[in-house]
N, C-alpha and C. Protein backbone atom coordinates (compact mmCIF):
# COMPACT_ATOMS: atom_id res chain seq x y z
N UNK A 1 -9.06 88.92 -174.08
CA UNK A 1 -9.80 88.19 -175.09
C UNK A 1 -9.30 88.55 -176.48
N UNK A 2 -9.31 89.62 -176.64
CA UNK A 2 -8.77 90.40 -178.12
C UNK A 2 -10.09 90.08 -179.36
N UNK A 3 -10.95 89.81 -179.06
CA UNK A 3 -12.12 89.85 -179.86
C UNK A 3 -13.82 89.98 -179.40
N UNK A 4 -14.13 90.50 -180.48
CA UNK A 4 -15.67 89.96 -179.92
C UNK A 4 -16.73 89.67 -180.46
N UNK A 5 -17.57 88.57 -180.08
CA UNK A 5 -18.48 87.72 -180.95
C UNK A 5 -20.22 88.64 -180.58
N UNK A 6 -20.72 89.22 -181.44
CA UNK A 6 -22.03 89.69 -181.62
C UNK A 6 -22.91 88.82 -182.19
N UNK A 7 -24.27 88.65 -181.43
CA UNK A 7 -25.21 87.58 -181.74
C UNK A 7 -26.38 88.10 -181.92
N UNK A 8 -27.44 88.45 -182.95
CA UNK A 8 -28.68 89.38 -182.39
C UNK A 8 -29.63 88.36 -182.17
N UNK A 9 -30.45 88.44 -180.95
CA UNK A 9 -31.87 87.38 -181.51
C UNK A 9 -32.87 87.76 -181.60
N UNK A 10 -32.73 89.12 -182.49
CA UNK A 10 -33.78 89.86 -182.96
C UNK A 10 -34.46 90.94 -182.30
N UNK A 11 -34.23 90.47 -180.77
CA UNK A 11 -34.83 91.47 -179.51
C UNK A 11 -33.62 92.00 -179.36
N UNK A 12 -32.60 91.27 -178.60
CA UNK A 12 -31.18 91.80 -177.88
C UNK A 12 -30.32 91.29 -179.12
N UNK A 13 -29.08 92.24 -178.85
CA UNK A 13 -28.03 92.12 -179.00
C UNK A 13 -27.03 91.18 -178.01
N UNK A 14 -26.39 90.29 -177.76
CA UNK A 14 -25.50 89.44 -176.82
C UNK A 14 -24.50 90.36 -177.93
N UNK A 15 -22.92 90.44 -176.91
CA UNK A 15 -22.04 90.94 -177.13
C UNK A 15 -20.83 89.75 -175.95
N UNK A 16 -19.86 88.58 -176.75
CA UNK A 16 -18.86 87.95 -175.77
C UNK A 16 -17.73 88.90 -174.91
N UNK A 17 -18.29 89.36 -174.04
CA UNK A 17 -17.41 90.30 -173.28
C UNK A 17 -15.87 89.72 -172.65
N UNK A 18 -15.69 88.21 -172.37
CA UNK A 18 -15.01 87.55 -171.75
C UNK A 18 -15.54 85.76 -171.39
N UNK A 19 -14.18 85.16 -171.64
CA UNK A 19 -14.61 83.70 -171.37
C UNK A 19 -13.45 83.29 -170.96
N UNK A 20 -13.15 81.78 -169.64
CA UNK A 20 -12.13 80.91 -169.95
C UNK A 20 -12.80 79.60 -169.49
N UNK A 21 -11.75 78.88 -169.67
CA UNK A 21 -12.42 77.44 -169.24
C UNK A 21 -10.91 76.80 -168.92
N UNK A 22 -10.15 77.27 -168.48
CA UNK A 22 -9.19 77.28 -167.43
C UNK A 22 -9.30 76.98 -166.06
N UNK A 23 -9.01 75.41 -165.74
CA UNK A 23 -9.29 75.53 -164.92
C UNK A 23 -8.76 76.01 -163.30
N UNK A 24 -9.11 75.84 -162.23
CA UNK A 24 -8.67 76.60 -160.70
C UNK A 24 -8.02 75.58 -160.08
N UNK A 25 -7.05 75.74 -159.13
CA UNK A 25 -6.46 75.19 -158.34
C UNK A 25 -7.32 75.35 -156.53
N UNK A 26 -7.43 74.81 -156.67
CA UNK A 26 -7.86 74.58 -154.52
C UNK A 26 -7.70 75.91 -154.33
N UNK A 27 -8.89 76.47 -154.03
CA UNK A 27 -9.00 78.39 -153.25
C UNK A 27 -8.60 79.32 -154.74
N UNK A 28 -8.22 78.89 -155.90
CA UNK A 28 -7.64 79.88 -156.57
C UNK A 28 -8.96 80.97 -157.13
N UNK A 29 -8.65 82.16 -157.84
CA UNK A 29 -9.42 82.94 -158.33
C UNK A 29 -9.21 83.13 -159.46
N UNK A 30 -10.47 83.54 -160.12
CA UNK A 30 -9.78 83.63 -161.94
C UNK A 30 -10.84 85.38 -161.63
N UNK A 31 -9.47 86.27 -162.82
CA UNK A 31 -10.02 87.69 -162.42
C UNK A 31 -9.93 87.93 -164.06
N UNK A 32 -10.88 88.41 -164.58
CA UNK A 32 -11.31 88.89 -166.06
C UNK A 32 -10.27 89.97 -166.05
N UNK A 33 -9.59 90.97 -167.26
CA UNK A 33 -9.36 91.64 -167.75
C UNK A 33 -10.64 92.64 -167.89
N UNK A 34 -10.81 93.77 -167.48
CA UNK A 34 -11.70 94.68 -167.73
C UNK A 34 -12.28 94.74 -168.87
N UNK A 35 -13.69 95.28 -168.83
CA UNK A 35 -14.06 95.32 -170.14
C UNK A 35 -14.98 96.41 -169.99
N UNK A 36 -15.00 97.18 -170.85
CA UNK A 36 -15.92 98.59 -171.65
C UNK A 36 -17.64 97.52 -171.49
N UNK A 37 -18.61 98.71 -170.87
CA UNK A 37 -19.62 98.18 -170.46
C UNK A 37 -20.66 99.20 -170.70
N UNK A 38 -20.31 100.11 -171.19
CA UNK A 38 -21.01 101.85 -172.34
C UNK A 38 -21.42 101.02 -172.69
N UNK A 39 -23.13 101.67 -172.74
CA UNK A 39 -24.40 100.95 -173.71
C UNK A 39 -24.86 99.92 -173.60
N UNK A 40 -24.55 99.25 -172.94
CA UNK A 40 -24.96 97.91 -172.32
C UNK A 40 -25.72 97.91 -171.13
N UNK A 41 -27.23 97.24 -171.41
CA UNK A 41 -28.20 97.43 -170.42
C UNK A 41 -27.76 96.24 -169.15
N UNK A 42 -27.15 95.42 -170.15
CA UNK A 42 -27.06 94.11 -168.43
C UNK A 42 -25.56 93.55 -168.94
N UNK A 43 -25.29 92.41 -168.17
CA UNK A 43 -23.94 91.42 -167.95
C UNK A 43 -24.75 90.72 -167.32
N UNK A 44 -24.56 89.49 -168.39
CA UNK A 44 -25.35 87.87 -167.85
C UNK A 44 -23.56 86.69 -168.00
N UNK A 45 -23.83 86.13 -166.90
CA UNK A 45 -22.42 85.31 -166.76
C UNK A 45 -23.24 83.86 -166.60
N UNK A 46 -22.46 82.94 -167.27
CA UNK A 46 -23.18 81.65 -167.44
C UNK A 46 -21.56 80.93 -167.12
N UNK A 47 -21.64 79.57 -166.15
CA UNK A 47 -21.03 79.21 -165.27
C UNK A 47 -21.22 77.53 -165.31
N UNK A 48 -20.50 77.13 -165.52
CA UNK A 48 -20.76 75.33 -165.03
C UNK A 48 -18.78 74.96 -164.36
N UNK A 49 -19.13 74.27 -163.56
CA UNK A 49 -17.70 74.14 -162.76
C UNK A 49 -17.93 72.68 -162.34
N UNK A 50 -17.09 71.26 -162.24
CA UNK A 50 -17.68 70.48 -160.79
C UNK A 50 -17.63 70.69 -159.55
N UNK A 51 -17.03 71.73 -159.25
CA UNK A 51 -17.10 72.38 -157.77
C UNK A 51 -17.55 73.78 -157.53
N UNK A 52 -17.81 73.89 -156.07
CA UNK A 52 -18.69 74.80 -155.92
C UNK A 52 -17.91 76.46 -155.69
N UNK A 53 -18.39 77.36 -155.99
CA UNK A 53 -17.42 78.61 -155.82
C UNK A 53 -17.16 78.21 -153.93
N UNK A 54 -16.45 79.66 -153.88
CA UNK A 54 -16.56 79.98 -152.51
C UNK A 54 -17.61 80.41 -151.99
N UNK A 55 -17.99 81.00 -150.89
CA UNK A 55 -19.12 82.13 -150.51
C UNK A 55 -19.03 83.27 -150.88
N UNK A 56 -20.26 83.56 -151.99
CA UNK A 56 -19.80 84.55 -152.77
C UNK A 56 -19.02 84.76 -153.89
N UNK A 57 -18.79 83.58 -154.10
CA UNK A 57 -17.18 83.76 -155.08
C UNK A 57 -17.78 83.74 -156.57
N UNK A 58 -18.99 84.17 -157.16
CA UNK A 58 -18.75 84.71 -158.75
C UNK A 58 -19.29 85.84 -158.33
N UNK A 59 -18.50 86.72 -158.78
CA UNK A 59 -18.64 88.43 -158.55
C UNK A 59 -18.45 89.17 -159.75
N UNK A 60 -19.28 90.11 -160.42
CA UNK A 60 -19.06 90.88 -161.20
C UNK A 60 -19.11 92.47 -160.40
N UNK A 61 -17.51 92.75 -161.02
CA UNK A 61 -17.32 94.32 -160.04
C UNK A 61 -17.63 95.68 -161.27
N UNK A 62 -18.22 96.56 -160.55
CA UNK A 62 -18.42 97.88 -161.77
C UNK A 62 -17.24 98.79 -161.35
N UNK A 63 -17.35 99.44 -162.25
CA UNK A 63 -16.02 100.89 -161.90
C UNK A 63 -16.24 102.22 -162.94
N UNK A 64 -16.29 103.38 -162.66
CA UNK A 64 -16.70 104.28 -163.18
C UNK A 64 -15.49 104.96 -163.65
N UNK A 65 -14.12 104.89 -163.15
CA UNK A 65 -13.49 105.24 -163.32
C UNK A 65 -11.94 104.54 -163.81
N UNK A 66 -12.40 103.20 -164.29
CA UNK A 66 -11.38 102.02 -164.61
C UNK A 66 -10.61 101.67 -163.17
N UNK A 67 -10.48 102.20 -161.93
CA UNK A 67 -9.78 102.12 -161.13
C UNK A 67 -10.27 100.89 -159.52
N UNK A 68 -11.20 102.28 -159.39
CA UNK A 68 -12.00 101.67 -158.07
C UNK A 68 -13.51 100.74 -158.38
N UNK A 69 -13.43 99.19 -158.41
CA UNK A 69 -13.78 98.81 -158.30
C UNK A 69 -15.40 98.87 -157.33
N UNK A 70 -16.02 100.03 -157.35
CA UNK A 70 -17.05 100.09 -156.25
C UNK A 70 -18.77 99.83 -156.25
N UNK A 71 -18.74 99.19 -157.13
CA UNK A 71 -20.44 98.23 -157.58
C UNK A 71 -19.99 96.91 -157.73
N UNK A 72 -20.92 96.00 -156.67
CA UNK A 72 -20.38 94.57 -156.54
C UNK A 72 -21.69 93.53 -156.43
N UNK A 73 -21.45 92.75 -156.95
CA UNK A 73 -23.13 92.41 -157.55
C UNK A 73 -22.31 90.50 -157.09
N UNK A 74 -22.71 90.01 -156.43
CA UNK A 74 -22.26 88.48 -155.97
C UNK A 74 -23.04 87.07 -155.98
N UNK A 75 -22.49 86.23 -155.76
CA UNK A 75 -23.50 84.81 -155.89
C UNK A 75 -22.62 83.79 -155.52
N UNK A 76 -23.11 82.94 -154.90
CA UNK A 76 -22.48 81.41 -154.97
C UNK A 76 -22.94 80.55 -155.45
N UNK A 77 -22.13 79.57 -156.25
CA UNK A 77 -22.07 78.91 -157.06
C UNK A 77 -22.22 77.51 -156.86
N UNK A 78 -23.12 76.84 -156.97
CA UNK A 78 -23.44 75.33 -156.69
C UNK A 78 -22.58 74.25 -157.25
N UNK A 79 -21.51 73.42 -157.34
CA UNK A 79 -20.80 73.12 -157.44
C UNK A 79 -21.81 71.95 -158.94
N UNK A 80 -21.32 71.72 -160.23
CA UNK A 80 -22.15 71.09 -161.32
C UNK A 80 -23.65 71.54 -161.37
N UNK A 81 -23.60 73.00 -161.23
CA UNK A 81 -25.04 73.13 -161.51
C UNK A 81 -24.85 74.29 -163.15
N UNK A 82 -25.63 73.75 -164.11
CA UNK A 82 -25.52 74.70 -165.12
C UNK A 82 -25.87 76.09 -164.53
N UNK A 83 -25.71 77.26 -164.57
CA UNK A 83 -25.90 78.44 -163.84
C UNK A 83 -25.72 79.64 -164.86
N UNK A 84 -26.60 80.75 -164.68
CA UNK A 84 -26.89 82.25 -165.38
C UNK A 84 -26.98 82.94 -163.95
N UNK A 85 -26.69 84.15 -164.26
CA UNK A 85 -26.51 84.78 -163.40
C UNK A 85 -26.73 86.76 -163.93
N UNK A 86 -27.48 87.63 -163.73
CA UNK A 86 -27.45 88.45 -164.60
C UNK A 86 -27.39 89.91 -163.66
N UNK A 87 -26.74 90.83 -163.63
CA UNK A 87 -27.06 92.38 -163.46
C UNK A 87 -27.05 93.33 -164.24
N UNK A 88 -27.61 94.34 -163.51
CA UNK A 88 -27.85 95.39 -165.01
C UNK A 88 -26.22 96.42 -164.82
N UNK A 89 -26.31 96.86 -165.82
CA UNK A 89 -25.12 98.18 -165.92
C UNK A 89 -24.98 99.49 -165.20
N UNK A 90 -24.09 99.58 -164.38
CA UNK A 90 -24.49 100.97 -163.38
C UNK A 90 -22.83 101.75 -163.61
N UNK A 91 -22.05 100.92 -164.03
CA UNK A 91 -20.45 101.29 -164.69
C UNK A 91 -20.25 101.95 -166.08
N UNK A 92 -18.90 102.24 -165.77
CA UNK A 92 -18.22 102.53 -167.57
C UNK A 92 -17.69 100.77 -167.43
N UNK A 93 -16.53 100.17 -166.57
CA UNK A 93 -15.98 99.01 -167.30
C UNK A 93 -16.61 98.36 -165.69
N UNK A 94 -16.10 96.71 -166.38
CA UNK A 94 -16.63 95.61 -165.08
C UNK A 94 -15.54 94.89 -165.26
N UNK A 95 -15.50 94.08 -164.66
CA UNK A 95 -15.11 92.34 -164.56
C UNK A 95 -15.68 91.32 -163.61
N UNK A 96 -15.29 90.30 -163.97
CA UNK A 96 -15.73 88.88 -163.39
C UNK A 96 -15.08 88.44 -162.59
N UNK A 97 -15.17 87.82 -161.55
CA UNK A 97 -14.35 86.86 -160.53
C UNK A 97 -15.22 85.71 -160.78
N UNK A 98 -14.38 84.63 -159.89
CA UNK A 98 -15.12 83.51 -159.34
C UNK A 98 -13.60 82.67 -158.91
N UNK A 99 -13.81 82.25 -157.63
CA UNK A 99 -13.21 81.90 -156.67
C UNK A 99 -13.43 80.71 -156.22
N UNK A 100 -12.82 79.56 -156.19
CA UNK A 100 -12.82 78.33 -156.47
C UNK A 100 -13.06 78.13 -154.78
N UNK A 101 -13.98 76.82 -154.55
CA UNK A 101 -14.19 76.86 -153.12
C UNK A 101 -12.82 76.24 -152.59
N UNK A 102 -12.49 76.81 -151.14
CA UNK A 102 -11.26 75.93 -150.69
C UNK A 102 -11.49 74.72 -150.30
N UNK A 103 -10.25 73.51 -149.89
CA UNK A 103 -10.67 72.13 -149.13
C UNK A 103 -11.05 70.63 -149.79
N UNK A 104 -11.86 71.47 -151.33
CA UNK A 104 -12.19 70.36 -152.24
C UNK A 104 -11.45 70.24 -153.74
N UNK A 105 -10.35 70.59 -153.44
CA UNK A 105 -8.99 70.34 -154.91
C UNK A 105 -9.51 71.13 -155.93
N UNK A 106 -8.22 71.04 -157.05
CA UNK A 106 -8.39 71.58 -157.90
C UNK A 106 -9.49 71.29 -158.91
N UNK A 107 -10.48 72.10 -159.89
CA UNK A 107 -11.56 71.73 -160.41
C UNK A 107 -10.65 70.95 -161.78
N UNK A 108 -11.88 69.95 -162.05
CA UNK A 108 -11.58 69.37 -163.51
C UNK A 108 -12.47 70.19 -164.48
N UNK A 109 -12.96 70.65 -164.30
CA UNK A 109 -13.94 71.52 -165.23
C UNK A 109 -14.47 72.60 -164.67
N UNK A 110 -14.54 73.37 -166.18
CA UNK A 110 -14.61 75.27 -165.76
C UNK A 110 -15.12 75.62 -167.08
N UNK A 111 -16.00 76.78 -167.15
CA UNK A 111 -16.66 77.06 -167.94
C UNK A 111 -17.09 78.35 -167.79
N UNK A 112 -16.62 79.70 -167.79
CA UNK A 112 -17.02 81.02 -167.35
C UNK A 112 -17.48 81.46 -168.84
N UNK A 113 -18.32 82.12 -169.12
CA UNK A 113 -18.23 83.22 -170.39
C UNK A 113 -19.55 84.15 -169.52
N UNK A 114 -19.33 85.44 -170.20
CA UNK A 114 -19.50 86.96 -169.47
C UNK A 114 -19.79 87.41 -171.19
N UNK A 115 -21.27 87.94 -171.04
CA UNK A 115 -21.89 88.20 -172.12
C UNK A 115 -22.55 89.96 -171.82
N UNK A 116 -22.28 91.00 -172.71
CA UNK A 116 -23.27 92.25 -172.66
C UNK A 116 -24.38 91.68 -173.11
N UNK A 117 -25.57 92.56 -172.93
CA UNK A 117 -26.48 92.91 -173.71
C UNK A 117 -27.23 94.36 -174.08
N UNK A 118 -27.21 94.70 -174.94
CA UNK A 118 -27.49 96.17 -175.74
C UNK A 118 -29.00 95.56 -175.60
């Protein structure tokens, strides 16, 4: 990403941890770049696609040690459904997946952004 957008709404802090709107090819996966997740009580991921993930396929992974991926928090994704999705922080860094369902082509539309909250 190389930046980041802070929003307060007076209660929380939102912090843009990661976004693309790139879209997937038939089965493809889109995998975030890690991100620093210190101090941050949750990761809310907001999602609109016209197709549906895979089973399982938006995943936010934790890691304590930047390495091993071993807190995995999952969902499937309703293919045009506006969608939030939220867990709390149990990591130092995370990232995002979401995995394009196979069988039904490449998506015309994609919409990931991956938000902290302090």
């Amino acid at each position: 990403m190389g930046f980041l957008v802070g929003i307060s709404t007076g209660r929380k802090t939102l912090v843009l941890l990661d976004s693309t709107v790139a879209t997937l090819a038939d089965g493809a996966t889109y995998t975030s770049a890690a991100y620093d997740v210190v101090g941050l009580k949750e990761i809310r991921v907001s999602a609109f696609a016209n197709l549906a993930s895979a089973s399982n396929g938006l995943v936010v992974e934790q890691s304590s040690d930047s390495t091993n991926y071993d807190v995995e928090s999952t969902t499937t994704y309703a293919g045009s459904d506006k969608f939030g999705f939220e867990v709390s922080v149990i990591g130092e860094q995370a990232r995002t997946k979401f995995t394009n369902v196979t069988g039904s082509g490449a998506q015309t539309t994609f919409r990931l952004y991956t938000w902290g909250i302090y």
